[in-house]
C-alpha atoms as a PDB file:
ATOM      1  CA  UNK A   1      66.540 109.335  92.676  1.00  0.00           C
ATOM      2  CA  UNK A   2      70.015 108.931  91.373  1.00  0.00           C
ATOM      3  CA  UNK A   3      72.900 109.861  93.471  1.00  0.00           C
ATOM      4  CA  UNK A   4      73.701 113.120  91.253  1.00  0.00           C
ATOM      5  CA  UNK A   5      70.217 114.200  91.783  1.00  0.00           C
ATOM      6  CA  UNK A   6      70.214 113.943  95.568  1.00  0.00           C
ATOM      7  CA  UNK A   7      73.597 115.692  95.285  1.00  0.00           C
ATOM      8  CA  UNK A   8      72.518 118.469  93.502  1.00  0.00           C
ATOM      9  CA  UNK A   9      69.566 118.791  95.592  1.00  0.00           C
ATOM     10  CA  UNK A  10      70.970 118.793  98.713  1.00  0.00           C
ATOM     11  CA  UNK A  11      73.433 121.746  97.245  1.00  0.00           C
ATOM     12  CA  UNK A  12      70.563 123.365  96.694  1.00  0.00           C
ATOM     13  CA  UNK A  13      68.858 123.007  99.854  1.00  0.00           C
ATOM     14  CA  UNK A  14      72.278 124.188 101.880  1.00  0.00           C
ATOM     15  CA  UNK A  15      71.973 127.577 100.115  1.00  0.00           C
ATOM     16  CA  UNK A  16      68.180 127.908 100.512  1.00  0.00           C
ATOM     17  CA  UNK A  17      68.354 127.442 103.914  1.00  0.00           C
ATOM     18  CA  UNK A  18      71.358 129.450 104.325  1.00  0.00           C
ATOM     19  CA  UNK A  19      69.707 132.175 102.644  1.00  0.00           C
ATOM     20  CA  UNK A  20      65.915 131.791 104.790  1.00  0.00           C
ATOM     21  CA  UNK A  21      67.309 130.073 108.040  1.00  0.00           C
ATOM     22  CA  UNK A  22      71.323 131.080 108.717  1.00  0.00           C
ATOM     23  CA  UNK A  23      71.518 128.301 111.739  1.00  0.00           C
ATOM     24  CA  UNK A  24      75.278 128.107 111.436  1.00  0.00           C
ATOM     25  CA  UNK A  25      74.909 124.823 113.160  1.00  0.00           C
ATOM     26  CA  UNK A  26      72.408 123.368 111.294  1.00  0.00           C
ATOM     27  CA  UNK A  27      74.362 124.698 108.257  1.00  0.00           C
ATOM     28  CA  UNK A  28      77.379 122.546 109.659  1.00  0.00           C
ATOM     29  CA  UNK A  29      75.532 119.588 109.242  1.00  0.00           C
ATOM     30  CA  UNK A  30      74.104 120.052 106.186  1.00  0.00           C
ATOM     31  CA  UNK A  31      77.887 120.757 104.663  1.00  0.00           C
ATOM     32  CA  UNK A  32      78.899 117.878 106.766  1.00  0.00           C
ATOM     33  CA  UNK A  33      76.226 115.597 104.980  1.00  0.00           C
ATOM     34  CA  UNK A  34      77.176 117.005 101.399  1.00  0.00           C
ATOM     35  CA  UNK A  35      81.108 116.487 101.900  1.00  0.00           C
ATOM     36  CA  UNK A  36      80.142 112.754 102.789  1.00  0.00           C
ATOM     37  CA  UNK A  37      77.718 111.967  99.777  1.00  0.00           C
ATOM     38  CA  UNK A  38      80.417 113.793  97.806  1.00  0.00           C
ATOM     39  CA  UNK A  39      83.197 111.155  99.155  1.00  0.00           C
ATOM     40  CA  UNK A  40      80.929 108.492  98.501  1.00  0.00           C
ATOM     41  CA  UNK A  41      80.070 109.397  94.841  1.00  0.00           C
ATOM     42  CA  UNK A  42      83.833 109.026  94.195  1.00  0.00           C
ATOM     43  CA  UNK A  43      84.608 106.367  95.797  1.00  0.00           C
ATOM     44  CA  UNK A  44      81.613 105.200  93.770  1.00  0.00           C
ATOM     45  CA  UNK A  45      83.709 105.101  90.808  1.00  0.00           C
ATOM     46  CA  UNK A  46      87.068 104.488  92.459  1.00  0.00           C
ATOM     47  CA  UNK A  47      88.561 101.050  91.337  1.00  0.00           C
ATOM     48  CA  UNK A  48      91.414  99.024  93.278  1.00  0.00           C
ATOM     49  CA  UNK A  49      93.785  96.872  91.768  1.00  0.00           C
ATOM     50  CA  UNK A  50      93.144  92.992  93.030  1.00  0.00           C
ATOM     51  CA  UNK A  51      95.594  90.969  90.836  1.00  0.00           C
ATOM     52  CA  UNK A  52      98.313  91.052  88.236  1.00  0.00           C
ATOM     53  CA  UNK A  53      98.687  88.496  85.368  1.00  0.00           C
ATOM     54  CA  UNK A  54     101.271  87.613  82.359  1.00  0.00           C
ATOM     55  CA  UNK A  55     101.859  85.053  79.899  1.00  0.00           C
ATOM     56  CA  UNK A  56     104.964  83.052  80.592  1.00  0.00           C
ATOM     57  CA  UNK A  57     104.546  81.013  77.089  1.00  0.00           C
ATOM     58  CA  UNK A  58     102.108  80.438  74.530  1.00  0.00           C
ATOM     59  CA  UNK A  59     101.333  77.526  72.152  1.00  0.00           C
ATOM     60  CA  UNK A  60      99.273  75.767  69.737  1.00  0.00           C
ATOM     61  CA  UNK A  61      98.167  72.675  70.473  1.00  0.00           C
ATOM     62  CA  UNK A  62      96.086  69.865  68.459  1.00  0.00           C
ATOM     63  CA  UNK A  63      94.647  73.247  67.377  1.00  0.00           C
ATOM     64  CA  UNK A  64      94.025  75.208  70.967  1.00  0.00           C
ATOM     65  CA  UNK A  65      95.783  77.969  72.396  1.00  0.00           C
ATOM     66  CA  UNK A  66      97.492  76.686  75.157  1.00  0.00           C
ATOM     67  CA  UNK A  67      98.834  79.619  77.673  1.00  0.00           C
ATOM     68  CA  UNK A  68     100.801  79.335  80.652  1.00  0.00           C
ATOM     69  CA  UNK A  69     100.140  82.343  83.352  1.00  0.00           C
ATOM     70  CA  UNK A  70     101.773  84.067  86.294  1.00  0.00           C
ATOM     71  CA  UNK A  71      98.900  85.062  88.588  1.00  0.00           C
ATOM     72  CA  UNK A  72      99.666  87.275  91.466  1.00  0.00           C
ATOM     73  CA  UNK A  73      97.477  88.575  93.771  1.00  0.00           C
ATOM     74  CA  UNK A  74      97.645  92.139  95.571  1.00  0.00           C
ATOM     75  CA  UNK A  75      96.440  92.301  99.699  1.00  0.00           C
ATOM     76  CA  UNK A  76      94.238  95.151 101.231  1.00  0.00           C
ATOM     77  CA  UNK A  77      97.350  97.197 101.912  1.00  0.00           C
ATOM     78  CA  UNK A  78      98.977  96.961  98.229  1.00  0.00           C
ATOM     79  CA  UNK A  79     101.421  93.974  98.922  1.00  0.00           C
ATOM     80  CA  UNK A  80     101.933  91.613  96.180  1.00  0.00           C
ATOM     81  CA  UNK A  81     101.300  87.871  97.338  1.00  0.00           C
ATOM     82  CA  UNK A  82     103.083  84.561  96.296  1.00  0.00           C
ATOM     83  CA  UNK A  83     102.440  83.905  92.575  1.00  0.00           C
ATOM     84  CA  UNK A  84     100.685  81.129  91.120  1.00  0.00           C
ATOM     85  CA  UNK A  85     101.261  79.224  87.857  1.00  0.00           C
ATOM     86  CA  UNK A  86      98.008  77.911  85.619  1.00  0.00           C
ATOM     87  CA  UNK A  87      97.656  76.699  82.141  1.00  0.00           C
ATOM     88  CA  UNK A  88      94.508  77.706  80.156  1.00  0.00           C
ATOM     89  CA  UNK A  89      93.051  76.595  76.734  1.00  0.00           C
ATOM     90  CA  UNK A  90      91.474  79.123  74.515  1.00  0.00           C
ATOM     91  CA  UNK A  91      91.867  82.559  72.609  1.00  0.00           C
ATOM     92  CA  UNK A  92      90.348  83.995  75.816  1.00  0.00           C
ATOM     93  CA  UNK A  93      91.365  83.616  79.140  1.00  0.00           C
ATOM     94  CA  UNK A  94      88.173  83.913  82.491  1.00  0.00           C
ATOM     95  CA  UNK A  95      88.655  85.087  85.839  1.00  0.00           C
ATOM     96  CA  UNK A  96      85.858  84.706  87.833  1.00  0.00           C
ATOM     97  CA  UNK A  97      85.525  85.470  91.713  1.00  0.00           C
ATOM     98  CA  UNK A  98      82.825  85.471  94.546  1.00  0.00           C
ATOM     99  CA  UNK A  99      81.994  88.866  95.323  1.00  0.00           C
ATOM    100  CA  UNK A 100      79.725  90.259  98.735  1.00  0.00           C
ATOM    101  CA  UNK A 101      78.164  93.600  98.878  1.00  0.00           C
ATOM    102  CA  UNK A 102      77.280  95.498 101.612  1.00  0.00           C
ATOM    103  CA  UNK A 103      73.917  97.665 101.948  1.00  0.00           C
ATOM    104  CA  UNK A 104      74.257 101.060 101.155  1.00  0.00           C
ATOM    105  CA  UNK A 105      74.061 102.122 104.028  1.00  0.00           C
ATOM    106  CA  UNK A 106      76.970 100.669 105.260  1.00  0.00           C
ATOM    107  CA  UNK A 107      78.894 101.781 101.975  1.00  0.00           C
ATOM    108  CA  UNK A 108      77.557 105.819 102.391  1.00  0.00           C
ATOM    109  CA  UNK A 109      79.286 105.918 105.959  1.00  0.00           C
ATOM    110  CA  UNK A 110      82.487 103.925 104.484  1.00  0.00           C
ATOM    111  CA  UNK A 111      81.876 101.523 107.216  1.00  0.00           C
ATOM    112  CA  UNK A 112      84.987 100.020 108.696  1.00  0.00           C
ATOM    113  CA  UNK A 113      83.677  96.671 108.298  1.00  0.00           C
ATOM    114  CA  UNK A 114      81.344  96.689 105.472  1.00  0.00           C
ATOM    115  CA  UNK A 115      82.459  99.967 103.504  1.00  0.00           C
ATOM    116  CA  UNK A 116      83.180  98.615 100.330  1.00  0.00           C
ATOM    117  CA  UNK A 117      82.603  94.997  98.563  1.00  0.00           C
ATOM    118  CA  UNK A 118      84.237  91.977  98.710  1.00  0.00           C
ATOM    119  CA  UNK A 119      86.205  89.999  96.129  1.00  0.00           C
ATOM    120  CA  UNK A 120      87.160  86.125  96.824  1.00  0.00           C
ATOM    121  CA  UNK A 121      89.038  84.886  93.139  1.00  0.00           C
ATOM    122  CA  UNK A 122      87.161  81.422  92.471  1.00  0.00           C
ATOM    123  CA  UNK A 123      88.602  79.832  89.199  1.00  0.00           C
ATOM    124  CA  UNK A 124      90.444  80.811  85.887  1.00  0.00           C
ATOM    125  CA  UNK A 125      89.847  78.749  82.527  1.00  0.00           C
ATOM    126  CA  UNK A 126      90.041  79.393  78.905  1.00  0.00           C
ATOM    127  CA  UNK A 127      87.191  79.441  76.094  1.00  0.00           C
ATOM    128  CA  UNK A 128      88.123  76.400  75.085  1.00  0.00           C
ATOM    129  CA  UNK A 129      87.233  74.439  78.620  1.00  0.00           C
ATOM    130  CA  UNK A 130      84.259  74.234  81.066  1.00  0.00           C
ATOM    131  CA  UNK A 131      84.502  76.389  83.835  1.00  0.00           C
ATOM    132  CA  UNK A 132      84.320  73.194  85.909  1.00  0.00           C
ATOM    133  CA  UNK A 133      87.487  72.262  84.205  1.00  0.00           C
ATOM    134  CA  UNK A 134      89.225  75.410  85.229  1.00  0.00           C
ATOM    135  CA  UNK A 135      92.088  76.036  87.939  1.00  0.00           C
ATOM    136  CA  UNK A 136      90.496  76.889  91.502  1.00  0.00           C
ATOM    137  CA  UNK A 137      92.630  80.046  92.346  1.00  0.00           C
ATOM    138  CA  UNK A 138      91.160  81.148  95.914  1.00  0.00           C
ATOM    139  CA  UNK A 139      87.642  79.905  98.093  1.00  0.00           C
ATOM    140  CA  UNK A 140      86.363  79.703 101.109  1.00  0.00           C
ATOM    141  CA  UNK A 141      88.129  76.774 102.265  1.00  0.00           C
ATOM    142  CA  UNK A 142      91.066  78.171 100.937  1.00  0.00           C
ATOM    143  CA  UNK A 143      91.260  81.805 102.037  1.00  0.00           C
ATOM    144  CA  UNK A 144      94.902  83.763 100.514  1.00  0.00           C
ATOM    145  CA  UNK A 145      96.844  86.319 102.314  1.00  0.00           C
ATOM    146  CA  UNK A 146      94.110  88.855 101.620  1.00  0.00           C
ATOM    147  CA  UNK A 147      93.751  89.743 105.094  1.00  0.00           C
ATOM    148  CA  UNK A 148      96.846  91.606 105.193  1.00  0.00           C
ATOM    149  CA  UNK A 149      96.760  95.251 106.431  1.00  0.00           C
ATOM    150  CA  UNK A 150      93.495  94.735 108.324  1.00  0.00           C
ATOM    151  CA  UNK A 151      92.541  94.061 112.450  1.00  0.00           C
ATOM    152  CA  UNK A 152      92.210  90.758 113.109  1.00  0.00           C
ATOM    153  CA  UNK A 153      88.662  91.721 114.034  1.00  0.00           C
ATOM    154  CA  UNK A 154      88.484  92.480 110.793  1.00  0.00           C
ATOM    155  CA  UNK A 155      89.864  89.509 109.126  1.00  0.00           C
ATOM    156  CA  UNK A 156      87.462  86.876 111.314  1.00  0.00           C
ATOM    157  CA  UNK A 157      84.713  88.890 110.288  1.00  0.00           C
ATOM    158  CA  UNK A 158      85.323  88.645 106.317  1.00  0.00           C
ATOM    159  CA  UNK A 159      86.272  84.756 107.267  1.00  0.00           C
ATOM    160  CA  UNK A 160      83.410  84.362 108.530  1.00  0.00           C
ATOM    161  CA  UNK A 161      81.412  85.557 105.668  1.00  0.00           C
ATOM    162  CA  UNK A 162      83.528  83.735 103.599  1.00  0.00           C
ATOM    163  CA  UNK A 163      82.599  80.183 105.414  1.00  0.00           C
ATOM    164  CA  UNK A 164      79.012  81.012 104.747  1.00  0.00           C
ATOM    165  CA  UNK A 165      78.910  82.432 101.304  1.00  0.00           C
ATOM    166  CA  UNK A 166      76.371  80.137 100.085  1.00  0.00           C
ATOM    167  CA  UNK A 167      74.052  80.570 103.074  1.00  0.00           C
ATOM    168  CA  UNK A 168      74.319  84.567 102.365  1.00  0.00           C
ATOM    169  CA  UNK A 169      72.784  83.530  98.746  1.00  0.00           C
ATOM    170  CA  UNK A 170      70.541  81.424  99.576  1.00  0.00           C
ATOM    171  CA  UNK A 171      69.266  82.790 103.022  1.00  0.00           C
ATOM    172  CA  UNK A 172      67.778  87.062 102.818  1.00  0.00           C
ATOM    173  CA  UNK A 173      67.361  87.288 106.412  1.00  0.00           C
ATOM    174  CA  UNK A 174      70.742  85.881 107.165  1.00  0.00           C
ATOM    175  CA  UNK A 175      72.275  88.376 104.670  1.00  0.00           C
ATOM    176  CA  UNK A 176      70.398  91.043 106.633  1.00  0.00           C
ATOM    177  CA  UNK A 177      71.816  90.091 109.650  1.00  0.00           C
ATOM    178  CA  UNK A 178      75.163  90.375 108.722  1.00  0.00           C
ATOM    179  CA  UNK A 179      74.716  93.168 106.790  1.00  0.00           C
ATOM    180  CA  UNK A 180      74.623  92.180 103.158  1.00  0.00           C
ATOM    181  CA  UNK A 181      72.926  93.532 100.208  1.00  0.00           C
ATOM    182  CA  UNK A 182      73.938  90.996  97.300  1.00  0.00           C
ATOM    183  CA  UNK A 183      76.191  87.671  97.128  1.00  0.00           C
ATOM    184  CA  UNK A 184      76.618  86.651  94.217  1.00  0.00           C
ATOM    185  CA  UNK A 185      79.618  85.321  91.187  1.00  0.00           C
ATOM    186  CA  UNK A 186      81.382  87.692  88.980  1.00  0.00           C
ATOM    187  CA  UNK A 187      83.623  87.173  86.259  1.00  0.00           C
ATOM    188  CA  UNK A 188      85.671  89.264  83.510  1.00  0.00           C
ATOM    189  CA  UNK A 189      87.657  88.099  80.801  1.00  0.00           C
ATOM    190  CA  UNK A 190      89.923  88.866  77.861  1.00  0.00           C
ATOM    191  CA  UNK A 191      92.552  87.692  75.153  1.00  0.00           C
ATOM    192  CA  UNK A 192      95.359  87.331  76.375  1.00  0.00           C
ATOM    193  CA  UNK A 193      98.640  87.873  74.837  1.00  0.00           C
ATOM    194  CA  UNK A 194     102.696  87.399  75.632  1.00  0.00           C
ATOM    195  CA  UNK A 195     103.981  90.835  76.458  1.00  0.00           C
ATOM    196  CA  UNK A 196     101.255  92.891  78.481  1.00  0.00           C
ATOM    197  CA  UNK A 197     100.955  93.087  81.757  1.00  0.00           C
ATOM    198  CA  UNK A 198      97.335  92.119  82.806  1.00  0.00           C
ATOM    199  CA  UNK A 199      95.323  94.021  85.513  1.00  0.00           C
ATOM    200  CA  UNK A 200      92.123  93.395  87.536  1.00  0.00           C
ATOM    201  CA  UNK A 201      90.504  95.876  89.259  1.00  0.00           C
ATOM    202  CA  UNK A 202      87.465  96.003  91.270  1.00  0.00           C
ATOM    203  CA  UNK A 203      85.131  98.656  92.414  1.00  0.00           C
ATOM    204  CA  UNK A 204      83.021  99.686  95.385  1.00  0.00           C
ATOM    205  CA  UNK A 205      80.140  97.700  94.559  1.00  0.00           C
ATOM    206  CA  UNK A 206      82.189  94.423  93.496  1.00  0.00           C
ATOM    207  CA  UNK A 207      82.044  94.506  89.997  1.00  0.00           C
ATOM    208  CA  UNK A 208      85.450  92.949  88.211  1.00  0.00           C
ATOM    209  CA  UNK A 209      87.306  94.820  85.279  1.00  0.00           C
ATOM    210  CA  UNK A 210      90.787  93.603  83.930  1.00  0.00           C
ATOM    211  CA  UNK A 211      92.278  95.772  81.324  1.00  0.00           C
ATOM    212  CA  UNK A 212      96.422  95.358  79.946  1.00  0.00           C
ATOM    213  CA  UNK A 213      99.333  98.261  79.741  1.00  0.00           C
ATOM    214  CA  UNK A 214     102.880  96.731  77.773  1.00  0.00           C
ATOM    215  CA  UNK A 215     105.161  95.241  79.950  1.00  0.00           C
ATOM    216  CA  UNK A 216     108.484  97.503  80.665  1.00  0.00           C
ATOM    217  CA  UNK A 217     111.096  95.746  77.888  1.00  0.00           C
ATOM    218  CA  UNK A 218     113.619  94.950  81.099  1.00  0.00           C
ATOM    219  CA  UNK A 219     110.881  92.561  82.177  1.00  0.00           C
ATOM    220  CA  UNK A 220     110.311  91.319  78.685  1.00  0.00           C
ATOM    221  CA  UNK A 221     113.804  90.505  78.621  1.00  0.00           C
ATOM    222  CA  UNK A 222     114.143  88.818  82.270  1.00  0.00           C
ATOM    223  CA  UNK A 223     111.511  87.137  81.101  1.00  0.00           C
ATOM    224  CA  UNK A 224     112.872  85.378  78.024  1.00  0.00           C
ATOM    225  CA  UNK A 225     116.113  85.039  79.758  1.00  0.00           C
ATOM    226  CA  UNK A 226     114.067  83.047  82.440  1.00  0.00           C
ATOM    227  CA  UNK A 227     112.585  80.924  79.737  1.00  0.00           C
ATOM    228  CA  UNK A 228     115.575  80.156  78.266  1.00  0.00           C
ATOM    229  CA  UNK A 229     118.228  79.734  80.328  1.00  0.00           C
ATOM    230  CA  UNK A 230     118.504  76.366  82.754  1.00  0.00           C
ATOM    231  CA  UNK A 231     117.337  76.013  86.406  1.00  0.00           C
ATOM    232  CA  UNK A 232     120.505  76.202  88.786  1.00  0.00           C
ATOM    233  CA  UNK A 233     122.162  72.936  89.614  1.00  0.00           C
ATOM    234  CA  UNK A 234     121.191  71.680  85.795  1.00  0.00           C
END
């Protein structure tokens, strides 16, 4: 049964037994239960901006595309982290990540802890090169600012998951232990071009979308001036 389905049938239930059974507690709960599939739904379909991107300069060379990015990432609480530079070769450009979700029931209840997925950024590479050849952005030995705006109970717990990634793939009843439905890779890519301002989103359930908006022409322009003006002391 899909979640619209069990929506609309529990609507349906809260005025049948309203109508046979008026138990204005029982009706409480019922309502109660509806309002909190309802939230759940949405946040269903809710996505949450993870990182920024933009191409700093782009060339051909020996016949490849070679771009040079700014990657930024964003923490829990919406603060931008320290950039990072990487190079790519290729028309398109991959992000990939790691990416742990919780059962459902966990995710229904928005669970503190385990209330919505969780996105570790792995590597980014272009068409034109293996993955294996790509830039490692984040991993588990590696772990960003990403904790930011959570407890520190929190934080050990997702650190913790994070050290063991592989044994959550590999291992069901250690994944049902700590709560977790699937661990597994994602990835999303695009062209990418000079002048947009790249965005990568992720949803409740983990899955990785980047889509583009122009860049604001004062940052077009800071950013040629950037390019082409010297570094202080030169």
């Amino acid at each position: 049964m899909t979640l619209t389905l069990l929506l609309g049938g529990l609507s349906a239930g809260l005025w049948w037994y309203y109508r046979e059974n008026p138990d204005k507690a029982e009706i409480r709960k019922l309502a109660a239960e509806k309002r909190e599939l309802q939230e759940f739904v949405q946040r269903l379909t809710d996505e949450k901006r993870v990182a920024e991107v933009v191409v700093l300069d782009q060339k051909t060379v020996d016949g490849v595309l070679v771009t040079d990015l700014l990657f930024q990432e964003i923490s829990r609480d919406g603060k931008s982290l320290p950039y990072k530079y990487f190079q790519t070769r290729g028309e398109k450009v991959y992000v990939t990540a790691l990416s742990i979700r919780f059962l459902e029931e966990f995710m229904a209840k928005n669970d503190p802890k385990r209330g919505q997925a969780l996105i570790l950024f792995d590597r980014i590479f272009g068409d034109k090169q293996a993955p294996s050849q790509g830039s490692p952005i984040d991993g588990p030995d590696n772990l960003p600012k990403v904790f930011e705006g959570r407890t520190k109970e929190d934080a050990e717990f997702e650190r913790e998951l994070w050290k063991k990634f592989w044994k959550l793939v590999s291992d069901k009843a250690y994944r049902a232990e700590m709560g977790v439905d699937v661990a597994t890779g994602k990835g999303t890519y695009l062209p990418f071009e000079p002048g947009k301002l790249y965005r990568i989103t992720v949803d409740l359930k983990g899955n990785l979308t980047m889509d583009w908006e122009p860049l604001r022409p004062i940052l077009l322009e800071a950013m040629k001036r950037s390019a082409t003006q010297p570094a202080r002391g030169q």
